[in-house]
C-alpha atoms as a PDB file:
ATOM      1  CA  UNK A   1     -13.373 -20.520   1.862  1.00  0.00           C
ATOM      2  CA  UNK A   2     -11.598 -17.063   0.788  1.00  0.00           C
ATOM      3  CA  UNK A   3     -13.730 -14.277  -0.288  1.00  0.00           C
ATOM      4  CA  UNK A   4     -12.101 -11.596  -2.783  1.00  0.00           C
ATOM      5  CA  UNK A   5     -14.315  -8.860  -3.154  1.00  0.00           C
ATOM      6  CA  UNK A   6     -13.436  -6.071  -5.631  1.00  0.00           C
ATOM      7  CA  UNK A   7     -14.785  -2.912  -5.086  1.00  0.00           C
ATOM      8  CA  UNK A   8     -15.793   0.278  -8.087  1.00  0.00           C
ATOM      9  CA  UNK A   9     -18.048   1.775 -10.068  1.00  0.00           C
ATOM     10  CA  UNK A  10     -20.913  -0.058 -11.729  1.00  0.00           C
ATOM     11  CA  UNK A  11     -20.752   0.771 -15.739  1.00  0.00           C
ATOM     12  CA  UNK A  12     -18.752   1.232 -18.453  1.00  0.00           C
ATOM     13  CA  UNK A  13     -18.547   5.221 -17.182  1.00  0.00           C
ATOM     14  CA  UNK A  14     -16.448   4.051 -14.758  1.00  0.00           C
ATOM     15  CA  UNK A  15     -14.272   1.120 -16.365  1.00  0.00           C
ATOM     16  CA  UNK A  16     -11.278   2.037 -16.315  1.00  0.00           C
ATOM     17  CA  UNK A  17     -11.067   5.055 -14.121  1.00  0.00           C
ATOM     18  CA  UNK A  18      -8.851   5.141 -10.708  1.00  0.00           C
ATOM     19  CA  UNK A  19     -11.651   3.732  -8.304  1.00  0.00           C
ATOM     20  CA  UNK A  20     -11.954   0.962 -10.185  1.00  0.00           C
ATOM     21  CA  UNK A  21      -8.987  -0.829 -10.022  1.00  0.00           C
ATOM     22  CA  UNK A  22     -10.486  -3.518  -7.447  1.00  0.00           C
ATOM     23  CA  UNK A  23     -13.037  -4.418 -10.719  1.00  0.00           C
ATOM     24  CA  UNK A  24      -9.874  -5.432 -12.782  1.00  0.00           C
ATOM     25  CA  UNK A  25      -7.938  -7.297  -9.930  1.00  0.00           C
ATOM     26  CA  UNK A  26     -11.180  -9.410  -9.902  1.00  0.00           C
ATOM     27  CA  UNK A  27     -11.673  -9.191 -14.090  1.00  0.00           C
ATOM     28  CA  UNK A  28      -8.049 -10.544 -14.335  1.00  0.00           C
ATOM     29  CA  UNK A  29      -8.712 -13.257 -11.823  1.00  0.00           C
ATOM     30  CA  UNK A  30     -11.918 -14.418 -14.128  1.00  0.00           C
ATOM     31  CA  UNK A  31      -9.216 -14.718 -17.285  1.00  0.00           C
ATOM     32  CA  UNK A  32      -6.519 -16.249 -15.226  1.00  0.00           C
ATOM     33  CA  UNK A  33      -8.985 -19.141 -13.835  1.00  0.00           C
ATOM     34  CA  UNK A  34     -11.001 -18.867 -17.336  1.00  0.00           C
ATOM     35  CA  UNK A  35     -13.882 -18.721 -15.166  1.00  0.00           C
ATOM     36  CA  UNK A  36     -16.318 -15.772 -16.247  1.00  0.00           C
ATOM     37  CA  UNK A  37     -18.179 -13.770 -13.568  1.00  0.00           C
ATOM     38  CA  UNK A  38     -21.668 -14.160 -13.557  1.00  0.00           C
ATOM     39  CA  UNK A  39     -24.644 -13.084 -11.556  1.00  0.00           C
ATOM     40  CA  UNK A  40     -25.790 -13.483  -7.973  1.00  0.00           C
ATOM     41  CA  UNK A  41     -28.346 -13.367  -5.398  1.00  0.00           C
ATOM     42  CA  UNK A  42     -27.152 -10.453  -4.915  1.00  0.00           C
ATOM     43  CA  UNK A  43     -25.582  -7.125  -6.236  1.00  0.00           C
ATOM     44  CA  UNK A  44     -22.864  -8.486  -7.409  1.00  0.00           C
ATOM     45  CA  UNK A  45     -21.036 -10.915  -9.999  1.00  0.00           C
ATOM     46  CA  UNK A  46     -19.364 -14.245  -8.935  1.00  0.00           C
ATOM     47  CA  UNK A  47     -16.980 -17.026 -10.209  1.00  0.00           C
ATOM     48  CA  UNK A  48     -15.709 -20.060  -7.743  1.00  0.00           C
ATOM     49  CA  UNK A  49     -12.247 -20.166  -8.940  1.00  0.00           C
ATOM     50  CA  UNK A  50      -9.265 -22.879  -7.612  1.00  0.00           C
ATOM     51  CA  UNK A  51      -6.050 -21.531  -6.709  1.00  0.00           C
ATOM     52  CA  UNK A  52      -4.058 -24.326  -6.142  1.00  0.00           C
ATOM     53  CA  UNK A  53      -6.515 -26.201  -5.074  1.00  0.00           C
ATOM     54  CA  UNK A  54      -7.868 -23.837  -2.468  1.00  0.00           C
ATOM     55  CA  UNK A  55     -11.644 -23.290  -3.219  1.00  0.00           C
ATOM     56  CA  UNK A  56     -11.942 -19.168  -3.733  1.00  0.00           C
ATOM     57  CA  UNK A  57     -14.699 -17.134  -4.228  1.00  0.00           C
ATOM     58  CA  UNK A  58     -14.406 -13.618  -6.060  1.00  0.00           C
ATOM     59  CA  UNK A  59     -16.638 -11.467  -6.489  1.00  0.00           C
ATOM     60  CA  UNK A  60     -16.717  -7.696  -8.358  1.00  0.00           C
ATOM     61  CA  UNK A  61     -19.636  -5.316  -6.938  1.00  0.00           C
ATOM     62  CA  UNK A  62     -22.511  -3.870  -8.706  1.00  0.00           C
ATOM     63  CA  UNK A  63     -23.165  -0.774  -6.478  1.00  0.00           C
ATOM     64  CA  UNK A  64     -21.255   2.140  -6.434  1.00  0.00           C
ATOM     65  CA  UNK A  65     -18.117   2.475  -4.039  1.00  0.00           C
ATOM     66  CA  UNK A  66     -19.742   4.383  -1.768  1.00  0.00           C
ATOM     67  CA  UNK A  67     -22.558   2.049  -1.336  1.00  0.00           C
ATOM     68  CA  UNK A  68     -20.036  -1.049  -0.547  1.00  0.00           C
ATOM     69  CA  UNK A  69     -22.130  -1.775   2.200  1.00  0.00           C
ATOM     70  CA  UNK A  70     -24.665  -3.338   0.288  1.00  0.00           C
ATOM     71  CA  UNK A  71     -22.669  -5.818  -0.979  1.00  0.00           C
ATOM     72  CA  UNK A  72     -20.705  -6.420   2.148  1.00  0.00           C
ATOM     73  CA  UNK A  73     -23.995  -7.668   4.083  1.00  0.00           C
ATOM     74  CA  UNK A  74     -25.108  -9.627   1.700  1.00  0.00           C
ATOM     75  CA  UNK A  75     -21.513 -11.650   1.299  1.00  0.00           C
ATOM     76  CA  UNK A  76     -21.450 -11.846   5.130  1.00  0.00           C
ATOM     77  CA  UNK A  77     -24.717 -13.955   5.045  1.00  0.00           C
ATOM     78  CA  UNK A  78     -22.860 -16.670   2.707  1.00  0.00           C
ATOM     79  CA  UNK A  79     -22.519 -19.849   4.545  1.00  0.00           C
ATOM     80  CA  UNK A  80     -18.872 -19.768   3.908  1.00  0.00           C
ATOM     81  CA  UNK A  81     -18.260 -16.694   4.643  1.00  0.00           C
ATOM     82  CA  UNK A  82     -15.596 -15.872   7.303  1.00  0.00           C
ATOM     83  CA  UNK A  83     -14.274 -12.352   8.333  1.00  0.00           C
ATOM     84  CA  UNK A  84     -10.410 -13.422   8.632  1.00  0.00           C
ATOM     85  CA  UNK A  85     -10.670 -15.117   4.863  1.00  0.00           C
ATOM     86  CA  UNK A  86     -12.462 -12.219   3.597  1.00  0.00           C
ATOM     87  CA  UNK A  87     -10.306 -10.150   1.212  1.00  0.00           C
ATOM     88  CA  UNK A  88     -11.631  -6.537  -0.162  1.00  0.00           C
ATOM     89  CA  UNK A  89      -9.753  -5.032  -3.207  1.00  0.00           C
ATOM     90  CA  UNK A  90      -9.386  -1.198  -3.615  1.00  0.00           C
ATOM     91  CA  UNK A  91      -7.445   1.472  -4.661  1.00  0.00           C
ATOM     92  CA  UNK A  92      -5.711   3.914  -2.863  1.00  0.00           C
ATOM     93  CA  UNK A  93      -4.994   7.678  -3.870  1.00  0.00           C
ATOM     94  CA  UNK A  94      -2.306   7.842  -1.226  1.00  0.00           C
ATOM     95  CA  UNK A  95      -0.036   4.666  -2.670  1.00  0.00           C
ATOM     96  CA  UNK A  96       2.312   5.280  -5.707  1.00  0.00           C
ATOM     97  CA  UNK A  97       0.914   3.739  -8.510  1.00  0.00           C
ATOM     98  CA  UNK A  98       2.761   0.825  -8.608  1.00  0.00           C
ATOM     99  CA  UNK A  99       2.983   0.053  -5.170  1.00  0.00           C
ATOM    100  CA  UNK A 100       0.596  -2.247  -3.349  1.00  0.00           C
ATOM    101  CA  UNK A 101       0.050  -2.436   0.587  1.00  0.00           C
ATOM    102  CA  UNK A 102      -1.760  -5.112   2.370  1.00  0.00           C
ATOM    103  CA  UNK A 103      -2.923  -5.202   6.000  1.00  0.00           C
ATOM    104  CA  UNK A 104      -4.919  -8.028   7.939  1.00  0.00           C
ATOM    105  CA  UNK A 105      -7.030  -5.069   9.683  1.00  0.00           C
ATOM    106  CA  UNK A 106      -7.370  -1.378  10.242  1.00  0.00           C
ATOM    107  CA  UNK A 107      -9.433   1.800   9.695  1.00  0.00           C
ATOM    108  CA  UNK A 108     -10.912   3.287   6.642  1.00  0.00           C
ATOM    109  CA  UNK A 109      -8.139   5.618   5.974  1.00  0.00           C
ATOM    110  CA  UNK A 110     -10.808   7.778   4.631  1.00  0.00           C
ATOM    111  CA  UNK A 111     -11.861   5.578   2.044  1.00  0.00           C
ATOM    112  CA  UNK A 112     -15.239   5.745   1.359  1.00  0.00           C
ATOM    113  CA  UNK A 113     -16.093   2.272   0.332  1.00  0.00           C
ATOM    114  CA  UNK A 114     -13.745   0.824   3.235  1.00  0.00           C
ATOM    115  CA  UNK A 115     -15.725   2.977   5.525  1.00  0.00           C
ATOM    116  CA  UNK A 116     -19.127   1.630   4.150  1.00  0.00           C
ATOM    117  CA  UNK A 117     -17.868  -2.068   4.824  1.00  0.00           C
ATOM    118  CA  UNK A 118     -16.309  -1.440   8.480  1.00  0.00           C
ATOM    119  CA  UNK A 119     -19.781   0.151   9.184  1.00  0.00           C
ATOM    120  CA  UNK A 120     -21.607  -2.555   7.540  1.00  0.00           C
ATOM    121  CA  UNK A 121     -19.520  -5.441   8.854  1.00  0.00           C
ATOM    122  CA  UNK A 122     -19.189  -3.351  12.081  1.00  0.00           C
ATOM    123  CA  UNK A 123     -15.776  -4.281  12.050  1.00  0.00           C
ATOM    124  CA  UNK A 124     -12.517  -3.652  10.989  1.00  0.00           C
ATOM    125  CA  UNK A 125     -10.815  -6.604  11.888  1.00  0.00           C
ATOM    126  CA  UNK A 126     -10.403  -8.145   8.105  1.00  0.00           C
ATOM    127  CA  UNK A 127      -7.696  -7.900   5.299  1.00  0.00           C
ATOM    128  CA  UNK A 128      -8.225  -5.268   2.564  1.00  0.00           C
ATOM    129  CA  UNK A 129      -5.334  -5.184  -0.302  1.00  0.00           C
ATOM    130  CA  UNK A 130      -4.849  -1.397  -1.526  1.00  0.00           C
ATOM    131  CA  UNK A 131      -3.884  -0.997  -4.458  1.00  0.00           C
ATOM    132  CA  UNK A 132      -1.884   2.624  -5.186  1.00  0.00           C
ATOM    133  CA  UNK A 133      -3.231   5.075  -8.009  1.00  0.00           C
ATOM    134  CA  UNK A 134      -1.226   8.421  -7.122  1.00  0.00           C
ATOM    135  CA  UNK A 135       0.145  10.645  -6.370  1.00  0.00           C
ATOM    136  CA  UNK A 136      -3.351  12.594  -5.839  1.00  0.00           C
ATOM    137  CA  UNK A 137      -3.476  15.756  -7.699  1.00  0.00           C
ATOM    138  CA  UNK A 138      -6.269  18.910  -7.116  1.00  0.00           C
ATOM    139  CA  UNK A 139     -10.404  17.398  -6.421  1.00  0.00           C
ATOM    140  CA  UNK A 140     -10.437  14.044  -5.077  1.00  0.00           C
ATOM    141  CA  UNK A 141     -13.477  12.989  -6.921  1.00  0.00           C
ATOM    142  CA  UNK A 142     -12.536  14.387 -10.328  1.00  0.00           C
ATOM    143  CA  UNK A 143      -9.065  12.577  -9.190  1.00  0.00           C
ATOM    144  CA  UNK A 144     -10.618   8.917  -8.421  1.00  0.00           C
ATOM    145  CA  UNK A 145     -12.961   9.240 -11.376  1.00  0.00           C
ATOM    146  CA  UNK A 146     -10.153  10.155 -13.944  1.00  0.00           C
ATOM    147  CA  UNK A 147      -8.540   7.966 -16.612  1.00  0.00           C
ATOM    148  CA  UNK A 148      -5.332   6.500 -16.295  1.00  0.00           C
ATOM    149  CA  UNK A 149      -3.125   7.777 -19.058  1.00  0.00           C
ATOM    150  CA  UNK A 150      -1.218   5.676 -21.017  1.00  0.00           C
ATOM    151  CA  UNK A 151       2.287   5.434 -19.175  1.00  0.00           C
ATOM    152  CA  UNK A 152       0.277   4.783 -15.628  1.00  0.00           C
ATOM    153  CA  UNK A 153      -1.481   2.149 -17.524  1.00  0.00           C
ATOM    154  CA  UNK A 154       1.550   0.430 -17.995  1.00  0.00           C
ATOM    155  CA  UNK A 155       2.740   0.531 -14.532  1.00  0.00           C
ATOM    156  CA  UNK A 156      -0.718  -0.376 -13.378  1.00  0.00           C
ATOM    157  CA  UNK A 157      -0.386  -3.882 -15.430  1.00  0.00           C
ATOM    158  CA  UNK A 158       2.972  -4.152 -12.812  1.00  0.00           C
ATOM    159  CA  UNK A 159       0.649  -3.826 -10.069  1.00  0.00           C
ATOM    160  CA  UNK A 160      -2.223  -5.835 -10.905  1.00  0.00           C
ATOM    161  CA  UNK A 161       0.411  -8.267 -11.717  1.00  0.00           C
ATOM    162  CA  UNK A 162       1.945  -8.133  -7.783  1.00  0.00           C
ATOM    163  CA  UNK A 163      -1.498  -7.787  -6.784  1.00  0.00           C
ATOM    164  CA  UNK A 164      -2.367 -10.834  -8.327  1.00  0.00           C
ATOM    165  CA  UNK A 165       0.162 -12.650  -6.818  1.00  0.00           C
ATOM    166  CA  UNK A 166      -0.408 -11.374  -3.267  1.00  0.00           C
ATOM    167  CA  UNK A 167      -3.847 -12.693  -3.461  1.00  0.00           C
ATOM    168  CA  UNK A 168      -2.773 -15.924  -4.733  1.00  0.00           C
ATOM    169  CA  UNK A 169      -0.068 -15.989  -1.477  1.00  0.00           C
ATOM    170  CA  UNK A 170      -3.143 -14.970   0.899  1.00  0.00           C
ATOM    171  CA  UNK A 171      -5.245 -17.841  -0.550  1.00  0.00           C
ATOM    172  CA  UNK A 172      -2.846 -20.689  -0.522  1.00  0.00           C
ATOM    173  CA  UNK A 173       0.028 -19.412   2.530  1.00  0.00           C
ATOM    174  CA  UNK A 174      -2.578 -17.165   4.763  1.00  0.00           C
ATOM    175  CA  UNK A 175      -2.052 -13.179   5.652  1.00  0.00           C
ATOM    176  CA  UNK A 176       1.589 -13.401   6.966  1.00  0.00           C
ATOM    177  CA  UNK A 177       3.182 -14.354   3.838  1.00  0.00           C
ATOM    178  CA  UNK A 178       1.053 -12.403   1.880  1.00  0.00           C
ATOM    179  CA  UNK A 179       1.791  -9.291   3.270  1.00  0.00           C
ATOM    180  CA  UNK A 180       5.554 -10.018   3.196  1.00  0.00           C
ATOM    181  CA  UNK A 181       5.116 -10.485  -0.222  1.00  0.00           C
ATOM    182  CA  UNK A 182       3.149  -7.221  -0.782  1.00  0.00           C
ATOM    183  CA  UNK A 183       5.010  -4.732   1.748  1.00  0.00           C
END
């Protein structure tokens, strides 16, 4: 079964600010399948959603991006859990907004929440979908934690949109033609 796991800021602080843009990949995938999210065994929210009649799981974290970890063990003890069908949703200060990038493995980049579920996973040998919020401008931290403004709001719908279907392609085709899709 495919695991999407969105990755952000718990809160409504952190909504819609830059690091959050994995949250409302997975929030638009709850409306889409009109299947809301709802609590876990763990430190996260969950729906079981069919795309296409491939059984998905998504899931939106609970911890703070930084703290990804936590959520990564706990989906790698699901008993359908498998690294090569496990999907992780983020943004990416170094992408265009606008512009998505997927890749079926790879290092953290210097992501922070990537790097917390390579060390957690203590691997880096699964797909992660990044989705562009730049260019980066001055502190990174003020950057990642900033609002969008209205005219990169309406771009970002463009790319949630793509993103959306890139998922759907890595669900029901595999990797391959999802990333043809995407890059």
């Amino acid at each position: 079964m495919n695991i999407i796991l969105g990755i952000g800021n718990p809160g409504k602080d952190y909504e819609f600010t830059r690091h959050n843009v994995g949250h409302l990949l997975i929030d638009s995938l709850s409306r889409e399948y009109k299947t809301p999210l709802k609590g876990a065994k763990g430190e996260y929210l969950e729906a079981d959603i069919g795309i296409k009649g491939h059984p998905c799981k998504i899931i939106k974290s609970l911890v703070f991006m930084n703290h990804s970890a936590i959520v990564a063990r706990q989906i790698s003890n699901l008993p359908q859990y498998s690294l090569s069908q496990f999907l992780v949703i983020m943004d990416d200060f170094d992408i265009p907004i606008g512009n998505i990038r997927l890749r079926r493995k790879g290092g953290s980049g210097g992501h922070r929440g990537l790097e917390s579920i390579i060390y957690a996973l203590n691997s880096e040998e699964f797909p992660r979908l990044r989705i562009g919020i730049g260019p980066f401008e001055g502190d990174a931290v003020d950057f990642v934690l900033s609002r969008f403004t209205n005219k990169e709001m309406d771009i970002l719908k463009d790319s949630i949109e793509k993103a959306l279907k890139a998922v759907k392609l890595f669900v029901i085709e595999g990797i391959d033609s999802a990333m043809n899709y995407a890059n």
